[in-house]
PDB file of N, CA and C in Angstrom:
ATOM      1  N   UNK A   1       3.027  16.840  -2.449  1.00  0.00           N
ATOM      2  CA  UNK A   1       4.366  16.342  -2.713  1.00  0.00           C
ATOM      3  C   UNK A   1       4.271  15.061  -3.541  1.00  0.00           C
ATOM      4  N   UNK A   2       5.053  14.549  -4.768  1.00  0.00           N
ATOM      5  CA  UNK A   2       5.409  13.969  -5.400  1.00  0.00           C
ATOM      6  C   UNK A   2       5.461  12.386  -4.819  1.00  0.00           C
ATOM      7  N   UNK A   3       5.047  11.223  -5.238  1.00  0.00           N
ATOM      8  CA  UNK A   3       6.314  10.703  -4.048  1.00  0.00           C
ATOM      9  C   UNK A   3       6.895   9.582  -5.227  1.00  0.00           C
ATOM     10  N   UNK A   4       7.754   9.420  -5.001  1.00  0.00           N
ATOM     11  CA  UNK A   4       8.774   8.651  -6.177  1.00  0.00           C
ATOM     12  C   UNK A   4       8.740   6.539  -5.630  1.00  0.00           C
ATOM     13  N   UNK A   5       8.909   6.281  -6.633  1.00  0.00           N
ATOM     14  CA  UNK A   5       8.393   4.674  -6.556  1.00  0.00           C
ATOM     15  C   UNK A   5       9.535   4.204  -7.533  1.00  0.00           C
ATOM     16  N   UNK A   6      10.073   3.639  -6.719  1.00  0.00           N
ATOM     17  CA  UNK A   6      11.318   2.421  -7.362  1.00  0.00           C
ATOM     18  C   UNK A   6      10.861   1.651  -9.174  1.00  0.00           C
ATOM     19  N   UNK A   7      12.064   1.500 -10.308  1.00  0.00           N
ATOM     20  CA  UNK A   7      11.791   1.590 -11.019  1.00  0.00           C
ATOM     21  C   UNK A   7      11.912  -0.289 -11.092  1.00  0.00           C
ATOM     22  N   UNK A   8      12.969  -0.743 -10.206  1.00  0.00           N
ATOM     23  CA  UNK A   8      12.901  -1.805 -10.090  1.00  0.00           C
ATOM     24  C   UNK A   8      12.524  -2.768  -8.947  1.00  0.00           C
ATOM     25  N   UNK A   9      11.898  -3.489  -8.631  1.00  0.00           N
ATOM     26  CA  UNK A   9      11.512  -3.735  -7.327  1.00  0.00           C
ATOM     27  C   UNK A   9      11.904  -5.438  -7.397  1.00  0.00           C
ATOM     28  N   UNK A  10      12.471  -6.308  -6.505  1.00  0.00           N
ATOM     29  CA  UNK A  10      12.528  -7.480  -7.307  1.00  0.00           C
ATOM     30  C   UNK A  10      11.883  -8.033  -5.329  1.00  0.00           C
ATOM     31  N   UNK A  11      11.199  -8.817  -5.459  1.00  0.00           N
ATOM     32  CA  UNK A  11      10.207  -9.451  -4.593  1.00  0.00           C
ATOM     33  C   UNK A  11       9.963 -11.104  -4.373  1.00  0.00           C
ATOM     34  N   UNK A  12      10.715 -11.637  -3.158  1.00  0.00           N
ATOM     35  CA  UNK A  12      10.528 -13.215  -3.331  1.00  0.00           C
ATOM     36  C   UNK A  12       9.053 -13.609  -2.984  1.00  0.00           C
ATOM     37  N   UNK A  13       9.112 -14.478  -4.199  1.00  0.00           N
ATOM     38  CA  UNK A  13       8.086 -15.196  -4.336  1.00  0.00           C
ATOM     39  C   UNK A  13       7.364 -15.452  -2.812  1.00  0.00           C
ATOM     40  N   UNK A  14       7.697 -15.934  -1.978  1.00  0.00           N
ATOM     41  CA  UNK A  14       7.293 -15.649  -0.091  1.00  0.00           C
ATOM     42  C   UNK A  14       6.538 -14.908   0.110  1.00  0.00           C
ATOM     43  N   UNK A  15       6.999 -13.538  -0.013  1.00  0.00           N
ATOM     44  CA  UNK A  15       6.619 -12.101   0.415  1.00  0.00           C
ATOM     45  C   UNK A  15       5.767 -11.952  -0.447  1.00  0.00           C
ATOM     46  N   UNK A  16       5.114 -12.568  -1.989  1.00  0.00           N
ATOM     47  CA  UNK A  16       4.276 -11.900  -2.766  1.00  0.00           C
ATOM     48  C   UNK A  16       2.782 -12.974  -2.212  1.00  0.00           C
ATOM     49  N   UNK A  17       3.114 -14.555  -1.882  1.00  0.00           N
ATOM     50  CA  UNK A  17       2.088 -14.993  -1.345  1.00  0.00           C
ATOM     51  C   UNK A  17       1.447 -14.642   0.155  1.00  0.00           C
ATOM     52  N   UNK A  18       2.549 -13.762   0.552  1.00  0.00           N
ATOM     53  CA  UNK A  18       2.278 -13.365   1.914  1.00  0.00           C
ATOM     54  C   UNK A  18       1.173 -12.390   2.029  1.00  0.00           C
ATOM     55  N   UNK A  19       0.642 -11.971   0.885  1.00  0.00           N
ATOM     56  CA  UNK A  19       0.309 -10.524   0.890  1.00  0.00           C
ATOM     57  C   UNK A  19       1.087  -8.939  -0.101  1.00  0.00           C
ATOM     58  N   UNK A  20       2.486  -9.583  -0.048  1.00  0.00           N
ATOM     59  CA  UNK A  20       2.938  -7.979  -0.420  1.00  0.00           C
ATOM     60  C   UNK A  20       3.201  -7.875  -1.734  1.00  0.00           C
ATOM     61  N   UNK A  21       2.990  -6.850  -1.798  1.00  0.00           N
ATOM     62  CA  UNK A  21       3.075  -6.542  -3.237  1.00  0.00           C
ATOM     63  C   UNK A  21       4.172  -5.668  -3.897  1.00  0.00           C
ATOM     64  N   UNK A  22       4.215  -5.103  -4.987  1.00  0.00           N
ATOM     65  CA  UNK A  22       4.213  -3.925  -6.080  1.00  0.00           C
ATOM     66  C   UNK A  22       4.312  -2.732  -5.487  1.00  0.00           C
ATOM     67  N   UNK A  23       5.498  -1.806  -5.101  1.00  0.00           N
ATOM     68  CA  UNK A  23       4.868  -0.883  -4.271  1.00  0.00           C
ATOM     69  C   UNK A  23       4.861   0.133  -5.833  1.00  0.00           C
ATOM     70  N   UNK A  24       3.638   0.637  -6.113  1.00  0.00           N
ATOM     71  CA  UNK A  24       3.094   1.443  -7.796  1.00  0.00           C
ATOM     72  C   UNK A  24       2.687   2.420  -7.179  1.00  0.00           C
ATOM     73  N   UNK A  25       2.203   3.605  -8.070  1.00  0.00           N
ATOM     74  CA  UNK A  25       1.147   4.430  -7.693  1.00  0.00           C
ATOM     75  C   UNK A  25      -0.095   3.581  -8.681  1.00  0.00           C
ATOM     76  N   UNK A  26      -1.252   4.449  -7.846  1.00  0.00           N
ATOM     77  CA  UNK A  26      -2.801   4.088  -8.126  1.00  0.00           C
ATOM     78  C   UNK A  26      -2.755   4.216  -9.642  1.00  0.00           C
ATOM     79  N   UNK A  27      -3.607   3.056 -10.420  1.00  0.00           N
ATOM     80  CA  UNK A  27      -4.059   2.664 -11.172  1.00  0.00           C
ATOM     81  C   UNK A  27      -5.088   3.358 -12.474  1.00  0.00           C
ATOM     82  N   UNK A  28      -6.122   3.790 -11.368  1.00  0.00           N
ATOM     83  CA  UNK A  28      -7.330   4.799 -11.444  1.00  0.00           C
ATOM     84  C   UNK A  28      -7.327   6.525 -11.536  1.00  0.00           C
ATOM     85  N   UNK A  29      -7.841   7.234 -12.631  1.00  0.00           N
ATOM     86  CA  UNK A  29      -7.710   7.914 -12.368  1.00  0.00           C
ATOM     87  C   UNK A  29      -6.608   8.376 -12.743  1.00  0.00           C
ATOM     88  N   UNK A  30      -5.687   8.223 -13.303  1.00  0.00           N
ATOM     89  CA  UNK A  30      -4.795   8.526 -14.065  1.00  0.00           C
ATOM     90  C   UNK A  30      -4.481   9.738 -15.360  1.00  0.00           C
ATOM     91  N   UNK A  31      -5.706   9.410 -16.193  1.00  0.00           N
ATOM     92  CA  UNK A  31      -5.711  10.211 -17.281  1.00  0.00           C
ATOM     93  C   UNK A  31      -6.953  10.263 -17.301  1.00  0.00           C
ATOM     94  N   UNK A  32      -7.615  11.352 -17.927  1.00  0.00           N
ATOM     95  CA  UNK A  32      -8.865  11.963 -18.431  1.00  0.00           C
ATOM     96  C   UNK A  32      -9.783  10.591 -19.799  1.00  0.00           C
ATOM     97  N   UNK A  33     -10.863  10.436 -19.413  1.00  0.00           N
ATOM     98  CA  UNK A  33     -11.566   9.467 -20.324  1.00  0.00           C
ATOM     99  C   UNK A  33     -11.190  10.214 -21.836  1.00  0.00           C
ATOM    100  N   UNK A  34     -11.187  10.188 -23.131  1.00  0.00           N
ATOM    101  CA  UNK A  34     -11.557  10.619 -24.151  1.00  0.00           C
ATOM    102  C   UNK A  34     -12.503  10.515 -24.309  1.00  0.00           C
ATOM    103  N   UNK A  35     -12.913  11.615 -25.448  1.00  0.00           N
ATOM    104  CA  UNK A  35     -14.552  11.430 -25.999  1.00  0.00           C
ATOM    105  C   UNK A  35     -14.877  10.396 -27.220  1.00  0.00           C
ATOM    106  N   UNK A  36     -15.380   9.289 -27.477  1.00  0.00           N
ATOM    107  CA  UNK A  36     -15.698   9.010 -28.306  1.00  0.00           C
ATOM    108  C   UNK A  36     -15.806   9.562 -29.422  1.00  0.00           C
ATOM    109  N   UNK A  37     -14.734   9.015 -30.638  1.00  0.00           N
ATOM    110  CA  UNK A  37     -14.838   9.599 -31.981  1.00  0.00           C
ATOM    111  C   UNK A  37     -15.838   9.527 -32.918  1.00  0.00           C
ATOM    112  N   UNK A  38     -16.309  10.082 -33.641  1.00  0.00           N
ATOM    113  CA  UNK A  38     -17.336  10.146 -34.590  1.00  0.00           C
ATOM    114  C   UNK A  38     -16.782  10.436 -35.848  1.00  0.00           C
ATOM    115  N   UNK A  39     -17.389   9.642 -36.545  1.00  0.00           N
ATOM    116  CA  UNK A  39     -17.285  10.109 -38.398  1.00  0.00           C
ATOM    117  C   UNK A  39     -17.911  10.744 -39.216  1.00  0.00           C
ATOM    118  N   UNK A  40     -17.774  11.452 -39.788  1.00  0.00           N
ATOM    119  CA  UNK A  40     -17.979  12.665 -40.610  1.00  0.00           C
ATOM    120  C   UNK A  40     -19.823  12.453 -40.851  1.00  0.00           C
ATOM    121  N   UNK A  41     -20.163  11.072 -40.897  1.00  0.00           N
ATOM    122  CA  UNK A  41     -21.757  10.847 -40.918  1.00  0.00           C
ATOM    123  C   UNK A  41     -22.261  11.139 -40.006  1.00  0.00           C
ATOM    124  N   UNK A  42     -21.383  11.109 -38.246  1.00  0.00           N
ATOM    125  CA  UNK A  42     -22.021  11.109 -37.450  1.00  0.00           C
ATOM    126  C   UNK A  42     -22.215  10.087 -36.425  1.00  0.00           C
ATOM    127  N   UNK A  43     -21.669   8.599 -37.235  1.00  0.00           N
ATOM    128  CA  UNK A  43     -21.997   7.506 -36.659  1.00  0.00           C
ATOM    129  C   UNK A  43     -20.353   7.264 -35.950  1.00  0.00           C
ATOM    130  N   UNK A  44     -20.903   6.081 -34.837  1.00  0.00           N
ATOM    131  CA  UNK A  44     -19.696   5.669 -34.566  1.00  0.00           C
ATOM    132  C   UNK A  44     -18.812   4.932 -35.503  1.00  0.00           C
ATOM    133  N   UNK A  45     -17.112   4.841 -35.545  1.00  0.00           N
ATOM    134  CA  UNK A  45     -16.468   4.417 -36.396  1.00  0.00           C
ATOM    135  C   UNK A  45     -16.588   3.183 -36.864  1.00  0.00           C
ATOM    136  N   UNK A  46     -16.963   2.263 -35.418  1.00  0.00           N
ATOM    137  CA  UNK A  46     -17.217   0.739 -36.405  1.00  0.00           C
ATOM    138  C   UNK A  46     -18.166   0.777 -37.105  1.00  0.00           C
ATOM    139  N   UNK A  47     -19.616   1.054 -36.993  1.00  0.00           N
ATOM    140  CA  UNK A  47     -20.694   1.630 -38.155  1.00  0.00           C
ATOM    141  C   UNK A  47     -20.530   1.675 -39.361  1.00  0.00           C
ATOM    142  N   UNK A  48     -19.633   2.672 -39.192  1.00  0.00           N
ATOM    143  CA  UNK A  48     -19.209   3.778 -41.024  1.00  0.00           C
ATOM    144  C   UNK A  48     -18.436   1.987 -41.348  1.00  0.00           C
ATOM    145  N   UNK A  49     -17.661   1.147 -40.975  1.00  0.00           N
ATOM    146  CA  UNK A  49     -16.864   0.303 -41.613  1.00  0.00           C
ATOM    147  C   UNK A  49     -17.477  -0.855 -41.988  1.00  0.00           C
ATOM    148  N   UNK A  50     -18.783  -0.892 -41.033  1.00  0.00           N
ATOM    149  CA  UNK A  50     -19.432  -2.058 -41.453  1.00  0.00           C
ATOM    150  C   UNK A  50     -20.491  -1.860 -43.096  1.00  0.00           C
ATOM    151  N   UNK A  51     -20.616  -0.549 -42.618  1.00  0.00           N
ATOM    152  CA  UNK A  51     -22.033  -0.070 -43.687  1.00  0.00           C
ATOM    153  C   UNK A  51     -20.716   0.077 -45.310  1.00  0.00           C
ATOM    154  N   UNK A  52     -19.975  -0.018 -44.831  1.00  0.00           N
ATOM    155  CA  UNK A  52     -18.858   0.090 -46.023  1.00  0.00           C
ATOM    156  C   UNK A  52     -18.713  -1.214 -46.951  1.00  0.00           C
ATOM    157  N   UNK A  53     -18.553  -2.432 -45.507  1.00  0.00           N
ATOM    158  CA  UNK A  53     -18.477  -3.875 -45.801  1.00  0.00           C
ATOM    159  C   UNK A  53     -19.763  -4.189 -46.521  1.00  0.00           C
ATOM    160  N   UNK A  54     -20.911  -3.934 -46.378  1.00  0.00           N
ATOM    161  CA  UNK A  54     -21.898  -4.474 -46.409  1.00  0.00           C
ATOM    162  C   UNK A  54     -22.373  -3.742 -48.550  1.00  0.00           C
ATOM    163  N   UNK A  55     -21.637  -2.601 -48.776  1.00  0.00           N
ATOM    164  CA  UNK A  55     -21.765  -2.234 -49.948  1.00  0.00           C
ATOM    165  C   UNK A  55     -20.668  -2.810 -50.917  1.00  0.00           C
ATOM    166  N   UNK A  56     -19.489  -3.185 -50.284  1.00  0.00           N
ATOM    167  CA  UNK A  56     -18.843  -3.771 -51.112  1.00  0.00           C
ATOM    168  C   UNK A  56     -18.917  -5.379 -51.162  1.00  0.00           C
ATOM    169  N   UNK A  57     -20.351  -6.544 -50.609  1.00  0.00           N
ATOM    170  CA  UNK A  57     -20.503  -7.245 -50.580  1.00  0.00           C
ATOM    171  C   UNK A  57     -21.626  -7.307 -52.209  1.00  0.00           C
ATOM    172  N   UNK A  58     -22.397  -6.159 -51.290  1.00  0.00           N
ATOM    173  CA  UNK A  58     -23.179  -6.136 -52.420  1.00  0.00           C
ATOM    174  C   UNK A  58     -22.673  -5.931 -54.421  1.00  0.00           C
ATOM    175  N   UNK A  59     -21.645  -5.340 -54.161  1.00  0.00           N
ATOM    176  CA  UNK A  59     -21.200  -5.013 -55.426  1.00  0.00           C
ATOM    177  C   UNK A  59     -20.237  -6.424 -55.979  1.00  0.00           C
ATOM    178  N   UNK A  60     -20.016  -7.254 -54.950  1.00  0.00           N
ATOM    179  CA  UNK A  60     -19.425  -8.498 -55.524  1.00  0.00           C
ATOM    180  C   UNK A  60     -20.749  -9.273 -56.136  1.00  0.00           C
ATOM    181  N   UNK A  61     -21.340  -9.297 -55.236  1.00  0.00           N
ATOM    182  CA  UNK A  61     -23.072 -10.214 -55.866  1.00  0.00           C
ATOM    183  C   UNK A  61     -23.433  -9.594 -57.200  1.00  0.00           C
ATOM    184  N   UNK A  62     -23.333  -7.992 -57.400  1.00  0.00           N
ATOM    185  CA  UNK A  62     -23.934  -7.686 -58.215  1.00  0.00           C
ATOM    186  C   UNK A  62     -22.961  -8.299 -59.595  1.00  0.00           C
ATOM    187  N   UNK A  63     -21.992  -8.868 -59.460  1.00  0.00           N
ATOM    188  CA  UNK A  63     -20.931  -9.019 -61.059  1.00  0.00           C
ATOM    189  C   UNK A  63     -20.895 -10.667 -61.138  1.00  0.00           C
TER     190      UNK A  63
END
């Protein structure tokens, strides 16, 4: 069964140093990890952007 959780909850400051909280559902576990993307080389994406940076450094030096 479902269980439904208030969209607004408003909580005095008292009751939140007391202990109570947020009544939420769990945090964790929520959604499925993704897989890490890869670029067409193979490498991870920051990789491909650095090895990109690093040729268009070179082509400023070279002029």
């Amino acid at each position: 069964m479902r269980r439904r959780y208030r969209r607004l909850q408003i909580l005095p400051i008292r009751d939140m140093l007391g202990g109570d909280g947020v009544d939420m559902p769990p945090q964790h576990g929520t959604f499925k990890r993704a897989a890490r993307a890869r670029s067409g080389d193979g490498k991870a994406p920051g990789q491909s952007h650095q090895n990109h940076n690093e040729r268009f450094a070179k082509k400023i030096a070279e002029v």
